[in-house]
PDB file of N, CA and C in Angstrom:
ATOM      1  N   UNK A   1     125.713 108.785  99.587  1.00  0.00           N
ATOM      2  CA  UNK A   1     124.640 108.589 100.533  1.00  0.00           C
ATOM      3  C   UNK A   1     123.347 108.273  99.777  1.00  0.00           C
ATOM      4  N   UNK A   2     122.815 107.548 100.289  1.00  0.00           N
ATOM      5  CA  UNK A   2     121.555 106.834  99.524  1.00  0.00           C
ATOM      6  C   UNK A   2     120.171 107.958 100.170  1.00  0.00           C
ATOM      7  N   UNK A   3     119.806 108.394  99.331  1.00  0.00           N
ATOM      8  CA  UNK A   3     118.431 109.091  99.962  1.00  0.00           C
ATOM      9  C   UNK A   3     117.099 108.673  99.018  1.00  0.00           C
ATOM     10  N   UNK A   4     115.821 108.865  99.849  1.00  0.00           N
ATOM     11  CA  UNK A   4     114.703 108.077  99.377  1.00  0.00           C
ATOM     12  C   UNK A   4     113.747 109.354  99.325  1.00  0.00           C
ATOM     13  N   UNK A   5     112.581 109.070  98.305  1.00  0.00           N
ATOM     14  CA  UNK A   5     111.516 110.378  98.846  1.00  0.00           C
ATOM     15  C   UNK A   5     110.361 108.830  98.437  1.00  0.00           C
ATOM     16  N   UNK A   6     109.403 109.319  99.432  1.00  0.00           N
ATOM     17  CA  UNK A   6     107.680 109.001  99.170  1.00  0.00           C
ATOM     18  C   UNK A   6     107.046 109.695  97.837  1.00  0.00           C
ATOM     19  N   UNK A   7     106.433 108.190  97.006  1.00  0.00           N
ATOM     20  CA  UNK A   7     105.969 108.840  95.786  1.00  0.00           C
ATOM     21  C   UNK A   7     104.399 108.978  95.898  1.00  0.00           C
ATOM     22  N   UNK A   8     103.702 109.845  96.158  1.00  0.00           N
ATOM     23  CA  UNK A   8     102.129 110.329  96.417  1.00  0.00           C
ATOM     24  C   UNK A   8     101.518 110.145  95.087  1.00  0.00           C
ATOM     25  N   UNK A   9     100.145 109.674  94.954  1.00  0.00           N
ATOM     26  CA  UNK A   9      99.398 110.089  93.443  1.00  0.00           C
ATOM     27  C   UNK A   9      98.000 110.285  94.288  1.00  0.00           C
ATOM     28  N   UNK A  10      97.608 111.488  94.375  1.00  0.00           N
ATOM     29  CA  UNK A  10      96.089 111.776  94.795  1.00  0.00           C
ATOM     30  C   UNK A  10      96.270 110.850  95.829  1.00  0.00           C
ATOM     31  N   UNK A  11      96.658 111.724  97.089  1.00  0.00           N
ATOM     32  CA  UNK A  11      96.797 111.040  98.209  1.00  0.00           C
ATOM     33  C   UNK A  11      97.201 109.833  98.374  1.00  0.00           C
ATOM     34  N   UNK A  12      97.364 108.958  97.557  1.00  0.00           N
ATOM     35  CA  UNK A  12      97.785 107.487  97.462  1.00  0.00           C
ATOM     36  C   UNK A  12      99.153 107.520  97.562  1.00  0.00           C
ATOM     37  N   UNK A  13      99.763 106.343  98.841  1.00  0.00           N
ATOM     38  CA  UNK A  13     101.145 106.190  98.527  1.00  0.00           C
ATOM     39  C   UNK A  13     101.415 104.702  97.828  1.00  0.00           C
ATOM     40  N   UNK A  14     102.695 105.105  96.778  1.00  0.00           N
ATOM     41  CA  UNK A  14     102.439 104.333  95.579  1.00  0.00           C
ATOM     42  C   UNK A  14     103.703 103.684  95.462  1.00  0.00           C
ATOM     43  N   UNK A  15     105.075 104.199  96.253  1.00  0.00           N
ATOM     44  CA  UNK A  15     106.062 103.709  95.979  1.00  0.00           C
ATOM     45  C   UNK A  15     106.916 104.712  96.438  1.00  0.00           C
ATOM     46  N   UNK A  16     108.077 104.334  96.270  1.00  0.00           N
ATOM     47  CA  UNK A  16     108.944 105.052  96.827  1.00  0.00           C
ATOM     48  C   UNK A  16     110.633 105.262  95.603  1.00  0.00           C
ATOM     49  N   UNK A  17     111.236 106.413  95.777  1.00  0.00           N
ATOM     50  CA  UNK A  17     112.351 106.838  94.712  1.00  0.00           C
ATOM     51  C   UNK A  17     113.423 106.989  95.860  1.00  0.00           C
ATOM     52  N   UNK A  18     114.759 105.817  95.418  1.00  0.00           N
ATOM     53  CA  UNK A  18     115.270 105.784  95.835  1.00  0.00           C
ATOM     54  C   UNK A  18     116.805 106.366  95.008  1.00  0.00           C
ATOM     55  N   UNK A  19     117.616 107.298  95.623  1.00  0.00           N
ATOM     56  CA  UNK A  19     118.804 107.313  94.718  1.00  0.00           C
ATOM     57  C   UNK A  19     119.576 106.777  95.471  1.00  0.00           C
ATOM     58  N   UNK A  20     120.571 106.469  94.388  1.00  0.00           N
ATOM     59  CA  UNK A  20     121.934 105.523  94.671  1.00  0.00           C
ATOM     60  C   UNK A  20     122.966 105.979  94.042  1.00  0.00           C
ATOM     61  N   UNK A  21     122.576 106.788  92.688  1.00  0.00           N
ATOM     62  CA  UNK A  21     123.794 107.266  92.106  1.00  0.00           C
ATOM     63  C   UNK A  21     123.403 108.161  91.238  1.00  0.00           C
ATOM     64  N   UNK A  22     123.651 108.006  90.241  1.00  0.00           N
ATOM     65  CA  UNK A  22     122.853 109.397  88.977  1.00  0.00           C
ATOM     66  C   UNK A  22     121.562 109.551  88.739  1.00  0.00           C
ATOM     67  N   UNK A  23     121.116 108.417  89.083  1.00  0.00           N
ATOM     68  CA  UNK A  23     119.478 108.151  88.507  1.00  0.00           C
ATOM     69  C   UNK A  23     118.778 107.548  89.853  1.00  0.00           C
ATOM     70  N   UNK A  24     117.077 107.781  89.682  1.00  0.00           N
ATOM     71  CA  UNK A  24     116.688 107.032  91.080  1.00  0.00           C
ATOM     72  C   UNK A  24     115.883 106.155  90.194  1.00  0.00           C
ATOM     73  N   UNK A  25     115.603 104.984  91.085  1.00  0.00           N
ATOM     74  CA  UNK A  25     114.781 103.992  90.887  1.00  0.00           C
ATOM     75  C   UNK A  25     113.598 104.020  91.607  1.00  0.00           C
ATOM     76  N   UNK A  26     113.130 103.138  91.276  1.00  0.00           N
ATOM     77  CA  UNK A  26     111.423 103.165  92.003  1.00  0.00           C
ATOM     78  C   UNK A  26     111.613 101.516  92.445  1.00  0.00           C
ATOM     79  N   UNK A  27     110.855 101.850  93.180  1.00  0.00           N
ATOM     80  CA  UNK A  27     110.300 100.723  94.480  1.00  0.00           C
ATOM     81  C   UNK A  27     108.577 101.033  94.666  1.00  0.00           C
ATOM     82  N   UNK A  28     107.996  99.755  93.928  1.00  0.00           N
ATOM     83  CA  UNK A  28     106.780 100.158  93.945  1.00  0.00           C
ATOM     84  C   UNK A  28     106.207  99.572  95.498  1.00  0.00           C
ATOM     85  N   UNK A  29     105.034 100.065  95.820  1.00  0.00           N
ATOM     86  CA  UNK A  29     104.260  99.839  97.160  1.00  0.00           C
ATOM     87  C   UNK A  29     102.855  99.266  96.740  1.00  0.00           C
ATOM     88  N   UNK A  30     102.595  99.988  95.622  1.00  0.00           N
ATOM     89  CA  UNK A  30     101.048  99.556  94.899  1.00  0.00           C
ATOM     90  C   UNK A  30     101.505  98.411  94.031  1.00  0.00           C
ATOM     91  N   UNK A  31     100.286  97.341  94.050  1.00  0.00           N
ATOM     92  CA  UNK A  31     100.174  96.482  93.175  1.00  0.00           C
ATOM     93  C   UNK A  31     100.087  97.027  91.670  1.00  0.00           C
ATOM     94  N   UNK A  32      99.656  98.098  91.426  1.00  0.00           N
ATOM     95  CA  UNK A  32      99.143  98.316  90.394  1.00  0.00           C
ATOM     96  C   UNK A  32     100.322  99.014  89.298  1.00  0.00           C
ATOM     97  N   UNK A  33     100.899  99.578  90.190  1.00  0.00           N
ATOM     98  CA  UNK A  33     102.283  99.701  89.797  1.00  0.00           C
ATOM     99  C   UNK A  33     103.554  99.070  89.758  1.00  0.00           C
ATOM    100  N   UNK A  34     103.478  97.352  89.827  1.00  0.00           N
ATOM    101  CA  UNK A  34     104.505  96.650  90.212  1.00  0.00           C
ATOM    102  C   UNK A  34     105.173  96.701  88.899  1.00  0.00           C
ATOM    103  N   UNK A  35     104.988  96.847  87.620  1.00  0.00           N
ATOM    104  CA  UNK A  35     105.953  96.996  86.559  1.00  0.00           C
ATOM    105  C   UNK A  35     106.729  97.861  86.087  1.00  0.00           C
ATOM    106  N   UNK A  36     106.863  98.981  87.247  1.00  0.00           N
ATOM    107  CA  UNK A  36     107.129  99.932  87.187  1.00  0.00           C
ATOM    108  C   UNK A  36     108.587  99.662  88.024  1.00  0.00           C
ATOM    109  N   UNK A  37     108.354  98.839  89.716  1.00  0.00           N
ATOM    110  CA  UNK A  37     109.633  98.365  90.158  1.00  0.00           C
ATOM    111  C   UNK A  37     110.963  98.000  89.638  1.00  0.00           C
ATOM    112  N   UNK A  38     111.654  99.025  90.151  1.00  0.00           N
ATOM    113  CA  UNK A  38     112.984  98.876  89.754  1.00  0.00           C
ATOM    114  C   UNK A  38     113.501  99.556  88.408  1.00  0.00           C
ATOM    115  N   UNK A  39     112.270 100.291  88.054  1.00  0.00           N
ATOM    116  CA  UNK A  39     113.096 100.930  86.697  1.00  0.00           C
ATOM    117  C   UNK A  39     113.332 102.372  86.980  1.00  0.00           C
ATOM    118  N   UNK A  40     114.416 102.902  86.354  1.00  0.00           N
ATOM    119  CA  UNK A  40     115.193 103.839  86.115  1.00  0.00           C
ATOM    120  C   UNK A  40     114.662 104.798  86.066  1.00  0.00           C
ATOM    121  N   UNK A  41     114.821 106.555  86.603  1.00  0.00           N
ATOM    122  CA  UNK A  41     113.962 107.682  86.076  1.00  0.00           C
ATOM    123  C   UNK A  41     115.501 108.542  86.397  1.00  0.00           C
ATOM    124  N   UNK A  42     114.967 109.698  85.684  1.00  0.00           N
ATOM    125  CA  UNK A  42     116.274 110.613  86.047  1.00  0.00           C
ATOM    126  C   UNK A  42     116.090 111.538  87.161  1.00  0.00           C
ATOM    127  N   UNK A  43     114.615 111.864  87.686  1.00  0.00           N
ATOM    128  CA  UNK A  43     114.164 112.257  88.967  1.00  0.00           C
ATOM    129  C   UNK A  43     112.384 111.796  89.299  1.00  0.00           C
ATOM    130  N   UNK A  44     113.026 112.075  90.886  1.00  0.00           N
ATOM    131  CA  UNK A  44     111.371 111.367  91.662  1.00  0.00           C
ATOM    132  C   UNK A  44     110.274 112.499  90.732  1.00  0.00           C
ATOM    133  N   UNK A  45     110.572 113.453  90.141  1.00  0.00           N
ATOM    134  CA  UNK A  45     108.964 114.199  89.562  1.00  0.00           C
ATOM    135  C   UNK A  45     108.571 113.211  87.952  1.00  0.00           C
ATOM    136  N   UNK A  46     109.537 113.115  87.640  1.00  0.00           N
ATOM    137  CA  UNK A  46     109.375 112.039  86.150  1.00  0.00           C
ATOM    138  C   UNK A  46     109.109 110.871  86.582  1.00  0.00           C
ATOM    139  N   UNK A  47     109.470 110.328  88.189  1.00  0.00           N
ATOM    140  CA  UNK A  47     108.656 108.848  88.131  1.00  0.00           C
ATOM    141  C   UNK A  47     107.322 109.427  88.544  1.00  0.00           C
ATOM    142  N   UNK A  48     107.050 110.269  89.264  1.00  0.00           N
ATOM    143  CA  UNK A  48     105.655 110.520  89.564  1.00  0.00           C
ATOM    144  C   UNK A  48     104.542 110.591  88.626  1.00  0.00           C
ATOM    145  N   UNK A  49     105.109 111.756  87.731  1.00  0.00           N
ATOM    146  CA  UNK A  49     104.216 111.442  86.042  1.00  0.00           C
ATOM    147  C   UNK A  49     104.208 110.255  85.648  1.00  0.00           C
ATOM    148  N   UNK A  50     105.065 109.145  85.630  1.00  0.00           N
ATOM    149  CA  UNK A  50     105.003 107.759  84.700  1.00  0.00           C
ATOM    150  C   UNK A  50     103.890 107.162  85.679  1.00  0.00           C
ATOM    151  N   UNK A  51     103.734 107.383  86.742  1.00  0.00           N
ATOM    152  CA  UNK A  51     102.981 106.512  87.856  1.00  0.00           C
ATOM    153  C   UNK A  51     101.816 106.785  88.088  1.00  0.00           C
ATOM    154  N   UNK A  52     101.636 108.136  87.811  1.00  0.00           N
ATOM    155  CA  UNK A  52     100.479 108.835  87.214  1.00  0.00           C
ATOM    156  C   UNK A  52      99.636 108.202  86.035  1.00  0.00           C
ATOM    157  N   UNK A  53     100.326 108.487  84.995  1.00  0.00           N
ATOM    158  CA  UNK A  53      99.812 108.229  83.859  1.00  0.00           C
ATOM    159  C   UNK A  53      98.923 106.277  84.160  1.00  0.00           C
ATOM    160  N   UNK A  54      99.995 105.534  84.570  1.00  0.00           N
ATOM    161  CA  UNK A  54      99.838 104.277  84.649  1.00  0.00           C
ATOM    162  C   UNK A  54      98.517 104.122  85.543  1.00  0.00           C
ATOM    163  N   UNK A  55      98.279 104.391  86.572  1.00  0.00           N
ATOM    164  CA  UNK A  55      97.035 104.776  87.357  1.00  0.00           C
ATOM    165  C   UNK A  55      96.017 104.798  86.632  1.00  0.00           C
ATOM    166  N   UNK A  56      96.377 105.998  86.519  1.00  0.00           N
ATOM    167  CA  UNK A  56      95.478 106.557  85.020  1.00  0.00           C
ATOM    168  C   UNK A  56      95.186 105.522  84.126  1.00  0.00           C
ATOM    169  N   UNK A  57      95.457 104.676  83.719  1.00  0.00           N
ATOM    170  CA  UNK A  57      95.199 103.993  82.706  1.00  0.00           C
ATOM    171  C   UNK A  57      94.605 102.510  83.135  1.00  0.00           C
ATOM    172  N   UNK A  58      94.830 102.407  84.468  1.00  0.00           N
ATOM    173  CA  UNK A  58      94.532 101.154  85.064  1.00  0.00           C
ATOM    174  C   UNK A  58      93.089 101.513  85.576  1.00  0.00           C
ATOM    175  N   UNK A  59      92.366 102.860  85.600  1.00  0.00           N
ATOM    176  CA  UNK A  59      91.404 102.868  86.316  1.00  0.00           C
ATOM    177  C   UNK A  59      90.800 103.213  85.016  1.00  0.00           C
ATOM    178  N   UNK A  60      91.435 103.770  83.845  1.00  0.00           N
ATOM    179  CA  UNK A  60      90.046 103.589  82.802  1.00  0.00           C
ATOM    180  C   UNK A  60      90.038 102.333  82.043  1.00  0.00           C
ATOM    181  N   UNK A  61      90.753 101.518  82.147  1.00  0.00           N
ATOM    182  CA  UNK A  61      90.708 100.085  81.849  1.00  0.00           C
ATOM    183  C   UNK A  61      90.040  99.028  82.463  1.00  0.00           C
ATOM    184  N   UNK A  62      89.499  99.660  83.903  1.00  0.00           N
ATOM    185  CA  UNK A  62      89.179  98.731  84.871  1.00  0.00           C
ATOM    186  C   UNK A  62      86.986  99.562  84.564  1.00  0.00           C
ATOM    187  N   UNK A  63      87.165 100.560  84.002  1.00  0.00           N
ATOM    188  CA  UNK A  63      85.657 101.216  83.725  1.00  0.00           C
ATOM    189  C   UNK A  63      85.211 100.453  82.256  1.00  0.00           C
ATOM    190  N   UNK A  64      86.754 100.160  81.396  1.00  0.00           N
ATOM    191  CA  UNK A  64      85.457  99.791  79.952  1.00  0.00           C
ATOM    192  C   UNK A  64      84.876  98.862  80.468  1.00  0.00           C
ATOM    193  N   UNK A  65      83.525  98.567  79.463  1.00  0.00           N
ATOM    194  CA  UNK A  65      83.036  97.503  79.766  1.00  0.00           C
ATOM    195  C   UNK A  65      83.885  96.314  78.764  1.00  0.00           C
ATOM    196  N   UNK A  66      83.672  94.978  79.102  1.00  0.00           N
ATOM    197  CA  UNK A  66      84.157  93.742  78.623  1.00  0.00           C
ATOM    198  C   UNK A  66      83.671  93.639  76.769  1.00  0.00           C
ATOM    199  N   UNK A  67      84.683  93.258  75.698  1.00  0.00           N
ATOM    200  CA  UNK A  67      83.991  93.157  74.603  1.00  0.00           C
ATOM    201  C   UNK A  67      82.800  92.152  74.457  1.00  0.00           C
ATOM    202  N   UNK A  68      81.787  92.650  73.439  1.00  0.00           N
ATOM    203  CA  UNK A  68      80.403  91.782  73.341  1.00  0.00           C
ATOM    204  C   UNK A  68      81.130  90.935  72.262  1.00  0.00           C
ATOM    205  N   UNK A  69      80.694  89.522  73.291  1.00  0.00           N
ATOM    206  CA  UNK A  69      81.068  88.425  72.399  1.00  0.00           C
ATOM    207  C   UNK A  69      80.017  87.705  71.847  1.00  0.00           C
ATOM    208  N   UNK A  70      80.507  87.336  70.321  1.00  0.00           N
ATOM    209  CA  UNK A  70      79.272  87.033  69.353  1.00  0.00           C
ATOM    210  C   UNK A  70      79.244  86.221  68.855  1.00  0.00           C
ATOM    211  N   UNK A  71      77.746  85.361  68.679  1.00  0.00           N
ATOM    212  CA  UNK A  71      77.735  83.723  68.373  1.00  0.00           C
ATOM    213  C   UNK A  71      78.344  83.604  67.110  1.00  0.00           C
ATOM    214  N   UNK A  72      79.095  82.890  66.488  1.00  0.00           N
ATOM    215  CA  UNK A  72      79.339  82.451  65.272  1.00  0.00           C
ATOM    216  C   UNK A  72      78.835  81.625  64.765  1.00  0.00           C
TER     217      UNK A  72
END
């Protein structure tokens, strides 16, 4: 039987963990997480941390500022 859970990050729904057999996959919902679609976890709490982290990293990437580019 195929069962699914909703993957939450700070209220955000982000994707969804689907099992099919030993392992669940992810089905992303967020853009921001689309490289994440379709890959492998051994449970929905370990994709939640990976989806986490990735968040995470997309919103302090989206704060640096741009490198200062310099006349040569």
């Amino acid at each position: 039987m195929i069962q699914s859970r909703p993957i939450e990050i700070e209220g955000r729904f982000v994707g969804v963990a689907v099992n099919a057999s030993a392992d669940w996959h992810f089905v992303a919902m967020d853009p921001v997480l689309e490289d994440l679609d379709g890959v492998h976890f051994p449970d929905p709490q370990e994709m939640a941390r990976v989806a986490r982290l990735v968040l995470a990293r997309a919103r302090g990437a989206r704060q640096l500022p741009l490198p200062f580019a310099s006349a040569a």
